[in-house]
Protein backbone atom coordinates (compact mmCIF):
# COMPACT_ATOMS: atom_id res chain seq x y z
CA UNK A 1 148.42 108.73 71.66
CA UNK A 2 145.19 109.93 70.69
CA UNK A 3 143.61 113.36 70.28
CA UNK A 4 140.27 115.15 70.37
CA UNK A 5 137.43 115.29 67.96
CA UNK A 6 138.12 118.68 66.65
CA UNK A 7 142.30 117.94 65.78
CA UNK A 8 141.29 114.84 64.03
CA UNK A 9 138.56 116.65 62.06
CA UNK A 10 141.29 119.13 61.59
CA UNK A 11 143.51 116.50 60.36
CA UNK A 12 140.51 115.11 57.58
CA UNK A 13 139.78 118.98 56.59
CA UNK A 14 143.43 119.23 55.54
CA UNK A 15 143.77 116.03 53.96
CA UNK A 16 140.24 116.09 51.63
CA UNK A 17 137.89 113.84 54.56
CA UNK A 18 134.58 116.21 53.81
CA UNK A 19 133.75 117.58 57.30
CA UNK A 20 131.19 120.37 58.87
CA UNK A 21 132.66 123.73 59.52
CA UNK A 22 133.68 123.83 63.00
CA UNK A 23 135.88 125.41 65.37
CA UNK A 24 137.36 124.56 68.87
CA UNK A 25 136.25 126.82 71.54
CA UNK A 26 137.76 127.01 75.21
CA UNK A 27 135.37 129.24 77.00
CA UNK A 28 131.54 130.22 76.43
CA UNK A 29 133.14 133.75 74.57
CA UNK A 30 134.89 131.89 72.14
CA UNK A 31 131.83 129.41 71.54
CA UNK A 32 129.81 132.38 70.78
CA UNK A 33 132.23 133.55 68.59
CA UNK A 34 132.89 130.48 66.69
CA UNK A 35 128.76 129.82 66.31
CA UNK A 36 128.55 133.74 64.57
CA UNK A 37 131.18 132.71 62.22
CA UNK A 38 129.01 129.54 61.18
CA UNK A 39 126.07 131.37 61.07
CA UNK A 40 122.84 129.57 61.72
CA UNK A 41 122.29 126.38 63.08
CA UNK A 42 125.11 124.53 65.06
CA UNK A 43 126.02 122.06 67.51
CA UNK A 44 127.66 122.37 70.81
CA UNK A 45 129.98 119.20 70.97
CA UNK A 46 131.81 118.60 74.27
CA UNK A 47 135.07 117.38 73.61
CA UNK A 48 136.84 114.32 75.62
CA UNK A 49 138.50 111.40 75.37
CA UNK A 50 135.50 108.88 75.50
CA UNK A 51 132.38 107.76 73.27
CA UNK A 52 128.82 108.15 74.15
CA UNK A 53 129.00 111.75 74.65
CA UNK A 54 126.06 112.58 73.14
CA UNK A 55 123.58 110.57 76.05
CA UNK A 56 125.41 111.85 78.58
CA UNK A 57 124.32 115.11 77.81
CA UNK A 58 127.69 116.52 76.19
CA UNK A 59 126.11 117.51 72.40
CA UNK A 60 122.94 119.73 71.99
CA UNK A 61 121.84 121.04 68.86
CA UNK A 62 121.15 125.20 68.95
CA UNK A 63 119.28 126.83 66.68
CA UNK A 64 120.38 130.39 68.13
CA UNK A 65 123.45 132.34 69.36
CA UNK A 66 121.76 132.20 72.58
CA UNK A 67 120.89 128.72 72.93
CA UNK A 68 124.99 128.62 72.46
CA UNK A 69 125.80 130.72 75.48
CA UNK A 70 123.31 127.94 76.94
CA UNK A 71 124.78 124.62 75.86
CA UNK A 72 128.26 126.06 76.42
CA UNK A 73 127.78 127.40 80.12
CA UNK A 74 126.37 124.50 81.41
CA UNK A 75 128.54 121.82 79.39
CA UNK A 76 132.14 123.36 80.12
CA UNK A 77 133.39 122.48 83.48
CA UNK A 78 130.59 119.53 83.48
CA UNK A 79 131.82 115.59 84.63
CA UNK A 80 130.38 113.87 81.87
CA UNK A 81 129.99 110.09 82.51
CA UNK A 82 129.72 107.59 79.68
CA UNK A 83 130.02 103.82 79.05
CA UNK A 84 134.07 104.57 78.55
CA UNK A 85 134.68 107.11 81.18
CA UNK A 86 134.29 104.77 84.32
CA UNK A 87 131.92 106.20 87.21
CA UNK A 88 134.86 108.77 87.70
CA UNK A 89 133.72 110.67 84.34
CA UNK A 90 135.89 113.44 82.52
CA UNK A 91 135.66 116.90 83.12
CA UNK A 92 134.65 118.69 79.45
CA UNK A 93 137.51 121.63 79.24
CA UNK A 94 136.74 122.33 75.64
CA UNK A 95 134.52 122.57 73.00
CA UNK A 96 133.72 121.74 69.23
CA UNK A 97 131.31 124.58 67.87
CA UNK A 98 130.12 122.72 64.67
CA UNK A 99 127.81 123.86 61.39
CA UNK A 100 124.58 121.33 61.95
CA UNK A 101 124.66 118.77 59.08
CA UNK A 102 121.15 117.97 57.02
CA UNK A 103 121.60 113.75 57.77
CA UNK A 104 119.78 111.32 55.53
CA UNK A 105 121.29 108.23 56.93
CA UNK A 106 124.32 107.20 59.39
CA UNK A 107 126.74 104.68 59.28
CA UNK A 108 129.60 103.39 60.81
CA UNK A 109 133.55 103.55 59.26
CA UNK A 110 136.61 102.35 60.43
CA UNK A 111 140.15 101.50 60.03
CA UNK A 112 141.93 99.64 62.45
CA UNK A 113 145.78 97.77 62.65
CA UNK A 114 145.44 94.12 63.38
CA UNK A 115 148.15 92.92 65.32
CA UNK A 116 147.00 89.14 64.79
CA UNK A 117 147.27 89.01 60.93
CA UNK A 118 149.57 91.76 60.66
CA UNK A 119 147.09 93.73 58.11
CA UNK A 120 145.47 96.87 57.77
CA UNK A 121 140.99 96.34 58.19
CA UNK A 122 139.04 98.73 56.87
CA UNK A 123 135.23 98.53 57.92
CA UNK A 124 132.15 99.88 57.42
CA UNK A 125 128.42 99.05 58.82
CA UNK A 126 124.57 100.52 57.82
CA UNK A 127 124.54 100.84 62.17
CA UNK A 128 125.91 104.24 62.67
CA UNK A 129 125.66 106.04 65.75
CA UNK A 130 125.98 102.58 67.57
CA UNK A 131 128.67 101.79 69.84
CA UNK A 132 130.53 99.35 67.40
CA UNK A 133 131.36 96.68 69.81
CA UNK A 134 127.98 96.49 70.68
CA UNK A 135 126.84 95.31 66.47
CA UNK A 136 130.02 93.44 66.44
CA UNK A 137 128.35 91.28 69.04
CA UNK A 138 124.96 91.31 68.28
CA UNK A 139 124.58 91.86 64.42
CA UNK A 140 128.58 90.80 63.52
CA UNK A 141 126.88 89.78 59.80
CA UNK A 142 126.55 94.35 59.44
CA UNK A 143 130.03 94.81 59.48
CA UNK A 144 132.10 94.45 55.95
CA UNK A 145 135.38 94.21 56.34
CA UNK A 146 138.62 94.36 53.68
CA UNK A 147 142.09 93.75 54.72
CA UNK A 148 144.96 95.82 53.23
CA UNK A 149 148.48 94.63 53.27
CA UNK A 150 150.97 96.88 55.33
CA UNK A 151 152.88 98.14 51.68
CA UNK A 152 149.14 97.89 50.24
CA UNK A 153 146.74 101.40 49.33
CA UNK A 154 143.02 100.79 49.11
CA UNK A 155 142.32 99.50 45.74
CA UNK A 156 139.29 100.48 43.55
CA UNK A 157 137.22 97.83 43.83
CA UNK A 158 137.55 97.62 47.51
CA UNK A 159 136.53 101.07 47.98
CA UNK A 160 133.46 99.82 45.51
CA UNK A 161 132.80 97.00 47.56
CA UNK A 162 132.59 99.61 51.10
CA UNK A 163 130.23 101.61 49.43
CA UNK A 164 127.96 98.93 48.03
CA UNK A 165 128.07 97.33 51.69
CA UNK A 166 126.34 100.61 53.01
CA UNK A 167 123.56 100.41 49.99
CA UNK A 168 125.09 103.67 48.51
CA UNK A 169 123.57 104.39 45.06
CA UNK A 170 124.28 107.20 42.42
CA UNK A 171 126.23 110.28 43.30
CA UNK A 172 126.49 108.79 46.81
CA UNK A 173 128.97 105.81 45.45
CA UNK A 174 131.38 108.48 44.08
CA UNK A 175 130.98 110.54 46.84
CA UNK A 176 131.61 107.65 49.82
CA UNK A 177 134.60 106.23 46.97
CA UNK A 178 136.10 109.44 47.42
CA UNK A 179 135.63 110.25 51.29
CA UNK A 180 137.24 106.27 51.75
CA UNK A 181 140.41 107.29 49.75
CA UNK A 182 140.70 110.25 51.62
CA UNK A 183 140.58 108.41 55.12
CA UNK A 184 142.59 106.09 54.16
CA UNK A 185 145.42 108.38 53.18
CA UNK A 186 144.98 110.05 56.60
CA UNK A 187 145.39 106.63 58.36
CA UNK A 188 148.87 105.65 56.79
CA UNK A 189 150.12 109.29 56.25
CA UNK A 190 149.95 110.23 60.03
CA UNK A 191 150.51 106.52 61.01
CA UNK A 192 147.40 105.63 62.99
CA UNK A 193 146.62 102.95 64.53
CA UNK A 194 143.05 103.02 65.01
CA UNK A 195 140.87 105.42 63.27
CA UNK A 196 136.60 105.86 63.89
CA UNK A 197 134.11 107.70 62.21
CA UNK A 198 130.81 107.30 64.17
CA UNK A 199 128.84 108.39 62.24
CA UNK A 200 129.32 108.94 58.63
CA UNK A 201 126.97 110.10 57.25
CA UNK A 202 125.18 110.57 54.08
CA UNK A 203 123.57 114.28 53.64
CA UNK A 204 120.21 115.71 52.17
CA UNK A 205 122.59 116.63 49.23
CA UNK A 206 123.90 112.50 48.99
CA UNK A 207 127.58 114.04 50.20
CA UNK A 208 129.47 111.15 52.21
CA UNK A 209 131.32 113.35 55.09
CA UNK A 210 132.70 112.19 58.76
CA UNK A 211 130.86 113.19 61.36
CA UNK A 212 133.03 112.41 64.08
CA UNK A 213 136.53 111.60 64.33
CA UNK A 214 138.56 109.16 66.47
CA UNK A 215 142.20 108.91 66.03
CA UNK A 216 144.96 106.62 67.76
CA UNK A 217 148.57 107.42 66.61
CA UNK A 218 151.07 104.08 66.70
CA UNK A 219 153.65 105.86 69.16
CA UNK A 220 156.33 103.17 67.90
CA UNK A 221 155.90 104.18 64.27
């Protein structure tokens, strides 16, 4: 089972995963409503069951309540068509109204079960906003890896050795430290079985926070 963007966020915001103010909206009324409660700058996000949203045309950035009404009438009820859809495409029947984030850098996080070695692999890689199978093939060398027993946690210097892999430095190593304990916690509390955060991101004020969210649930667990 797996779930949209804006439960999983949902999920991290409950749980201590730093995440943008954002709320779930099901018409163009509610997306307006949801962009005057953030106030500002925001970003319409459609919200389906497939990566690459963001060339297909399914996120815009609006810098006004009426560049929401915008963005929302012409993404809700759109086919969006991405490298996961198929040709078919999914229809966008909600969306995530989202505070806009000031991003210094992205990066790539992830925890995944592997079936093969019967471990936990957490994961992390400076290419963020990539599609990760695509720097798994080309540039395997940019993604760190640590593998976690089943009855393990993520241990200190693990978490350490994440954040050096991503070139953190000062207030962003405590920061990403923190944000990695926090995931991880989400990933065996809820048991998932694949969790994505593309991108992470570092802000203007060095805060690590998820950008996106991606969550498989094990349904045996």
């Amino acid at each position: 089972m797996n779930i949209h963007e804006y439960q999983g966020k949902n999920l991290f915001r409950e749980n201590g995963v730093p995440v943008p103010e954002g709320y779930p909206a099901f018409s163009v009324e509610e997306a307006i409503e949801a962009a005057k409660k953030i106030g500002g700058k925001c970003v319409v996000k459609a919200q389906i069951h497939a990566g690459g949203r963001g060339k297909a045309g399914g996120v815009k950035i609006a810098n006004s309540i009426e560049e929401v009404r915008i963005y929302a009438n012409e993404i809700l009820g759109k086919t969006l068509i991405t490298h996961q859809t198929g040709p078919e495409g999914k229809i966008v029947q909600r969306l995530l109204i989202e505070e806009a984030s000031n991003i210094k850098k992205e990066f790539y996080a992830g925890i995944v079960l592997d079936r093969s070695i019967g471990k936990y692999v957490f994961m992390v890689s400076t290419e963020g906003g990539v599609e990760i199978e695509q720097v798994a093939e080309q540039y395997p060398e940019k993604i760190v890896k640590v593998t976690l027993e089943p009855w393990q946690n993520l241990q200190p210097y693990q978490a350490r050795r994440l954040a050096f892999a991503l070139g953190l430095k000062g207030n962003q190593i405590k920061s990403g430290i923190k944000t990695f304990y926090a995931l991880w916690d989400v990933f065996k509390k809820y048991d998932c079985s694949l969790m994505e955060i593309n991108p992470l991101v570092i802000t203007k004020e060095d805060d690590v926070i998820a950008l996106d969210s991606k969550i498989n649930f094990d349904d045996n667990a």
